[in-house]
Protein backbone atom coordinates (compact mmCIF):
# COMPACT_ATOMS: atom_id res chain seq x y z
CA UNK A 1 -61.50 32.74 -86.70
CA UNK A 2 -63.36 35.54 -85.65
CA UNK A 3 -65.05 38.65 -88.07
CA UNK A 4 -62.23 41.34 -88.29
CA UNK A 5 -59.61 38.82 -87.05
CA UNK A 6 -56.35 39.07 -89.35
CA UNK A 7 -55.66 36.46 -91.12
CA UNK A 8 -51.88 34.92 -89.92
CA UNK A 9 -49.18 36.29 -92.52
CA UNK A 10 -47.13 33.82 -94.98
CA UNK A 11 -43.74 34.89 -92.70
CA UNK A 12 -45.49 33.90 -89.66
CA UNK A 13 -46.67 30.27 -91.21
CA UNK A 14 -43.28 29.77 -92.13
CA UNK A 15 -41.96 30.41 -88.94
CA UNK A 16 -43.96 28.29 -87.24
CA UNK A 17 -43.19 25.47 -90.06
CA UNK A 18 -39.64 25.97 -88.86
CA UNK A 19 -40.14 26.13 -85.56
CA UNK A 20 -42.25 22.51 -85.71
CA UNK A 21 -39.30 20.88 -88.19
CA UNK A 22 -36.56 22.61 -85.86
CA UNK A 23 -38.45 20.89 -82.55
CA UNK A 24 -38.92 17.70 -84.52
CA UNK A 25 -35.09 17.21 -85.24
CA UNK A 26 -34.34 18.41 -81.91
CA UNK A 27 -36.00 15.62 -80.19
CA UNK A 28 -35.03 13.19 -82.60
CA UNK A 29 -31.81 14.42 -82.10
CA UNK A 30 -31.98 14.03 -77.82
CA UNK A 31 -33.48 10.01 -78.49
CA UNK A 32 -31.49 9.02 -81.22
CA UNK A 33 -27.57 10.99 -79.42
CA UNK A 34 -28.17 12.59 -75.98
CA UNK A 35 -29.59 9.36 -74.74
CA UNK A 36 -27.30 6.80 -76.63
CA UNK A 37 -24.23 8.30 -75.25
CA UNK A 38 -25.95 9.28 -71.95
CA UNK A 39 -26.53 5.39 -71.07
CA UNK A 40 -22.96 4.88 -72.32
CA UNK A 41 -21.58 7.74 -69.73
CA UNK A 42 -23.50 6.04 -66.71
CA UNK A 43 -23.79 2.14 -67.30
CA UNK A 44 -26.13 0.20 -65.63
CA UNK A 45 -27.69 3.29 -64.02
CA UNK A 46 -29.44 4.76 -66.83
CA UNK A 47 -32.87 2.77 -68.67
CA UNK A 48 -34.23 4.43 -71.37
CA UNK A 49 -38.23 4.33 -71.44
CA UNK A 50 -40.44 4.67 -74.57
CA UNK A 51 -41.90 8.60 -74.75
CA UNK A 52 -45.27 9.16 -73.84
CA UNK A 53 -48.15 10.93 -75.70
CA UNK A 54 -45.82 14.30 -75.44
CA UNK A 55 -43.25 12.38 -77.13
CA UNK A 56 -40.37 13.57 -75.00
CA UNK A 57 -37.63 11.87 -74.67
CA UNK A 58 -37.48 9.78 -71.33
CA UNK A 59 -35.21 7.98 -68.93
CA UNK A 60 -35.07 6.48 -65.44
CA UNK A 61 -32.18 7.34 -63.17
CA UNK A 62 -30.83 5.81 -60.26
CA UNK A 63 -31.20 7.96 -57.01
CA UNK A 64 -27.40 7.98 -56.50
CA UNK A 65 -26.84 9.28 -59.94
CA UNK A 66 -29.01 11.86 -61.10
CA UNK A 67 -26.73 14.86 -59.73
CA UNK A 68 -24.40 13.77 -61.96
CA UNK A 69 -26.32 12.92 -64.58
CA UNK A 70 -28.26 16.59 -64.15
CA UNK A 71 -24.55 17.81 -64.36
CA UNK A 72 -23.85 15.81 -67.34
CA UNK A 73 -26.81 17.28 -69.19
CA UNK A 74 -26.55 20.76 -68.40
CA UNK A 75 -22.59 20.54 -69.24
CA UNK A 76 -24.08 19.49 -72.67
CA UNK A 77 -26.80 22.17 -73.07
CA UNK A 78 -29.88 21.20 -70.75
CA UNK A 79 -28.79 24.36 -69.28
CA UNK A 80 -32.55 25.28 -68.09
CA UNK A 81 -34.51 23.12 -65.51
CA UNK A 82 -38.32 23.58 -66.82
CA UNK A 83 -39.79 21.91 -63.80
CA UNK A 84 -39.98 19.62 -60.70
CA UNK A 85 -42.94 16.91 -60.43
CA UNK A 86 -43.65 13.76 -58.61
CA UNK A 87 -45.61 10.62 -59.25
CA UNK A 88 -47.05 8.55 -56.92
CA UNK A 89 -48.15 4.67 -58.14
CA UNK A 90 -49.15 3.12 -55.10
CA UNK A 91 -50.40 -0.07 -54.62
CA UNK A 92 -49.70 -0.73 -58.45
CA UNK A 93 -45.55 -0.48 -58.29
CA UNK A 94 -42.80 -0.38 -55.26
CA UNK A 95 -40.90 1.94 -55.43
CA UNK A 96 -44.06 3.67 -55.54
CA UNK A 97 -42.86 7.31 -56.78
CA UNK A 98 -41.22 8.43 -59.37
CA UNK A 99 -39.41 12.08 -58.86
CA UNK A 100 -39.57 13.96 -62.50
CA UNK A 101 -37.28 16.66 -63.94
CA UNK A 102 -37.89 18.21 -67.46
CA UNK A 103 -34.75 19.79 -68.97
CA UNK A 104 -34.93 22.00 -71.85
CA UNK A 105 -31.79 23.44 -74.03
CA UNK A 106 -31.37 26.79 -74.59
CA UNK A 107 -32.21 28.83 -77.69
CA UNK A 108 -29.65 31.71 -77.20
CA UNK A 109 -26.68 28.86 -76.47
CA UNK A 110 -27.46 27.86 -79.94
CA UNK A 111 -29.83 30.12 -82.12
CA UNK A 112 -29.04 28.71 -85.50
CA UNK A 113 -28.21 25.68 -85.49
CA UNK A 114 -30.46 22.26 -84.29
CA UNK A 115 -30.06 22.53 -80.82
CA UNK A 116 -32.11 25.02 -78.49
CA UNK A 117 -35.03 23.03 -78.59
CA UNK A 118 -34.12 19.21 -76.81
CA UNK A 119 -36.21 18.62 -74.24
CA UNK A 120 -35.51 15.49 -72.29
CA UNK A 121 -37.09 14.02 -68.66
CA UNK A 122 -35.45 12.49 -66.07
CA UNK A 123 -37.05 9.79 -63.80
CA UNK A 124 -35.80 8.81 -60.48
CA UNK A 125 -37.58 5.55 -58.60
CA UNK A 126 -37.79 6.05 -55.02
CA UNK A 127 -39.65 4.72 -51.86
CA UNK A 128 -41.12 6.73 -49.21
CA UNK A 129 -37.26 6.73 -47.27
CA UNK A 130 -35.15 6.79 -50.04
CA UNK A 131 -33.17 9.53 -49.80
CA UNK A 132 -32.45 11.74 -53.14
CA UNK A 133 -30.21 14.50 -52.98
CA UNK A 134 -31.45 18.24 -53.86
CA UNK A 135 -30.71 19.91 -57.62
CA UNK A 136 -30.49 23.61 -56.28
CA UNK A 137 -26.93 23.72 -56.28
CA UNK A 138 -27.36 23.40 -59.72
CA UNK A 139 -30.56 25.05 -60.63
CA UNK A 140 -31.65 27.68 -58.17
CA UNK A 141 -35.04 27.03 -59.29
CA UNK A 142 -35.39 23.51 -57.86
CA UNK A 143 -35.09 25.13 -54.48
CA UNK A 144 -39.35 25.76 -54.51
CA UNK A 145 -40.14 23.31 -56.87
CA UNK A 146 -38.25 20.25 -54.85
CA UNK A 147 -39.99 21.87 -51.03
CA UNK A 148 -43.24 21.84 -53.50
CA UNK A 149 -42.66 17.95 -54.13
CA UNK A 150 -41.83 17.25 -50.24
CA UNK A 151 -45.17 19.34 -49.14
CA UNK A 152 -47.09 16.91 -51.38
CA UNK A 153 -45.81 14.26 -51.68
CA UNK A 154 -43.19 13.49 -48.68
CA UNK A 155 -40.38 12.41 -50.75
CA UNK A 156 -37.10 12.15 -48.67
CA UNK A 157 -35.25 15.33 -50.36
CA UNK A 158 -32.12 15.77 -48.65
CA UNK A 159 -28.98 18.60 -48.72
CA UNK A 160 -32.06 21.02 -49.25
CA UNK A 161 -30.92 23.99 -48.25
CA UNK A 162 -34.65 25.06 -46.79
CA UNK A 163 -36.91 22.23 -46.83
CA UNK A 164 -40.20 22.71 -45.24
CA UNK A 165 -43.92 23.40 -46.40
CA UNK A 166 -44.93 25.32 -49.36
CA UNK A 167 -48.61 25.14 -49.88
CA UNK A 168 -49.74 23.96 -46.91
CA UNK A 169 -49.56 25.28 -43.30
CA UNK A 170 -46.11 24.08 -41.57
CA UNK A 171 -48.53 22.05 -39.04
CA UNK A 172 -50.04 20.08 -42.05
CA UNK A 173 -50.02 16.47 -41.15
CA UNK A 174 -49.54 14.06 -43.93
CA UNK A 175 -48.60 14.69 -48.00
CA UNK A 176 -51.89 15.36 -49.65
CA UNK A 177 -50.98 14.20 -53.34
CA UNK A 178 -50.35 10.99 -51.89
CA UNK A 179 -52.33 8.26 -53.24
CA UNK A 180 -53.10 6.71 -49.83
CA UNK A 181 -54.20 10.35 -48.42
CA UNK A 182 -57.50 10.58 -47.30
CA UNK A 183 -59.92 12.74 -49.89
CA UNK A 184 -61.47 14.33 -47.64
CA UNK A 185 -58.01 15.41 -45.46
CA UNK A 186 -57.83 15.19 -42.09
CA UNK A 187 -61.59 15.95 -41.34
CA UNK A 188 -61.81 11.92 -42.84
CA UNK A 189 -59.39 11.17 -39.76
CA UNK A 190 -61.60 12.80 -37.31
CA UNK A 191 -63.77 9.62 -35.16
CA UNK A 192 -67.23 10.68 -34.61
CA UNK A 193 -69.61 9.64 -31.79
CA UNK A 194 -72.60 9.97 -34.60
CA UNK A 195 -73.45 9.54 -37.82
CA UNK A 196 -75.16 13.20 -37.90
CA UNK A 197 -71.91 14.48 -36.60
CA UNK A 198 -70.47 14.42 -39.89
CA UNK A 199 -72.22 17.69 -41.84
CA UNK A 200 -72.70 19.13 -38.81
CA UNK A 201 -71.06 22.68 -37.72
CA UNK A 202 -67.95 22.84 -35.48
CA UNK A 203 -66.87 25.34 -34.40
CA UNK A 204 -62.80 26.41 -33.54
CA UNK A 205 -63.99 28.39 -30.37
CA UNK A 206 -66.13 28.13 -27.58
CA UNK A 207 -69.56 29.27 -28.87
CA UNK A 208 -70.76 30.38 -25.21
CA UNK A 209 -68.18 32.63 -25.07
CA UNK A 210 -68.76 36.57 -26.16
CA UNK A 211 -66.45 38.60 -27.97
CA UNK A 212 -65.47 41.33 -25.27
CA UNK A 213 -65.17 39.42 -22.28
């Protein structure tokens, strides 16, 4: 703490007490009910997976359930879709990707009470071709964050109502976050007569020719 900095008042510590117990029971609440009766709502196409170091709750989804398993959630509070990632564990595991959603509940559906807090994360093994269908009917949200996941990594997002490149140029070859991408992008693709050739300066236009002419 700095000189002059005011010290945190006993209300505020004991809001954030609450807020820690109030998260704690929430996501004991989301392993120990959400994903009990979850896995009984969709058998055989829901495996539950130990949390990580975040401790949130965690499942894997099969491809041709996860709309209705997003449904399922929000219809149950997950009403916000936090964000959209990918994975990517090539050579180690095929299907090499996973496809990540984090769902959060809502305080205001539920300001009082336990809920408003549950977080959970959704996991969906796929290949390169395996074709997963888009969330932004459902969360407008996952309309950038899914063309986001395609720019990167290539996944086979379909029903998108606008899939195409986000980041990179729309003539970007190849899915940089890729494991198998080259580091150094396409220059690494580039075949060079010489060694030298490799630092040296190339230019994207015709040095003999004079601005003017």
């Amino acid at each position: 703490m700095t000189r002059g900095e005011a010290l945190p008042s006993v209300a505020n510590l004991e809001t954030n007490s609450h807020m820690i117990e109030r998260a704690n029971a929430a996501r004991e609440r989301v392993a120990n009910e959400v994903i009990p009766a979850l896995t009984e709502a969709f058998p055989g196409k829901v495996e539950v997976v130990p949390s990580g170091n975040d401790l949130i709750p965690q499942v894997f989804v099969a491809a041709d359930t996860h709309v209705a398993v997003a449904l399922w959630l929000k219809e149950r509070g997950f009403h916000m879709l936090v964000d959209i990632t990918a994975a990517d564990y090539y050579p180690k595991r095929e299907p090499r990707f996973d496809l990540v959603y984090h769902l959060r509940e809502m305080p205001q559906q539920d300001p009082t009470g336990n809920k408003g807090l549950g977080m959970i994360r959704i996991r969906v093994k796929l290949t390169e071709k395996d074709p997963v269908h888009t969330l932004s009917h459902i969360w407008p949200m996952a309309n950038a964050a899914e063309r986001e996941v395609w720019d990167q990594f290539g996944l086979n997002i379909i029903n998108h109502p606008n899939l195409k490149r986000i980041l990179n140029p729309d003539d970007w070859e190849g899915h940089p976050l890729r494991r198998d991408y080259p580091l150094r992008g396409p220059r690494a693709l580039i075949n060079l007569e010489m060694p030298a050739d490799e630092n040296r300066y190339h230019p994207f236009v015709d040095e003999d020719s004079k601005e003017g002419k």
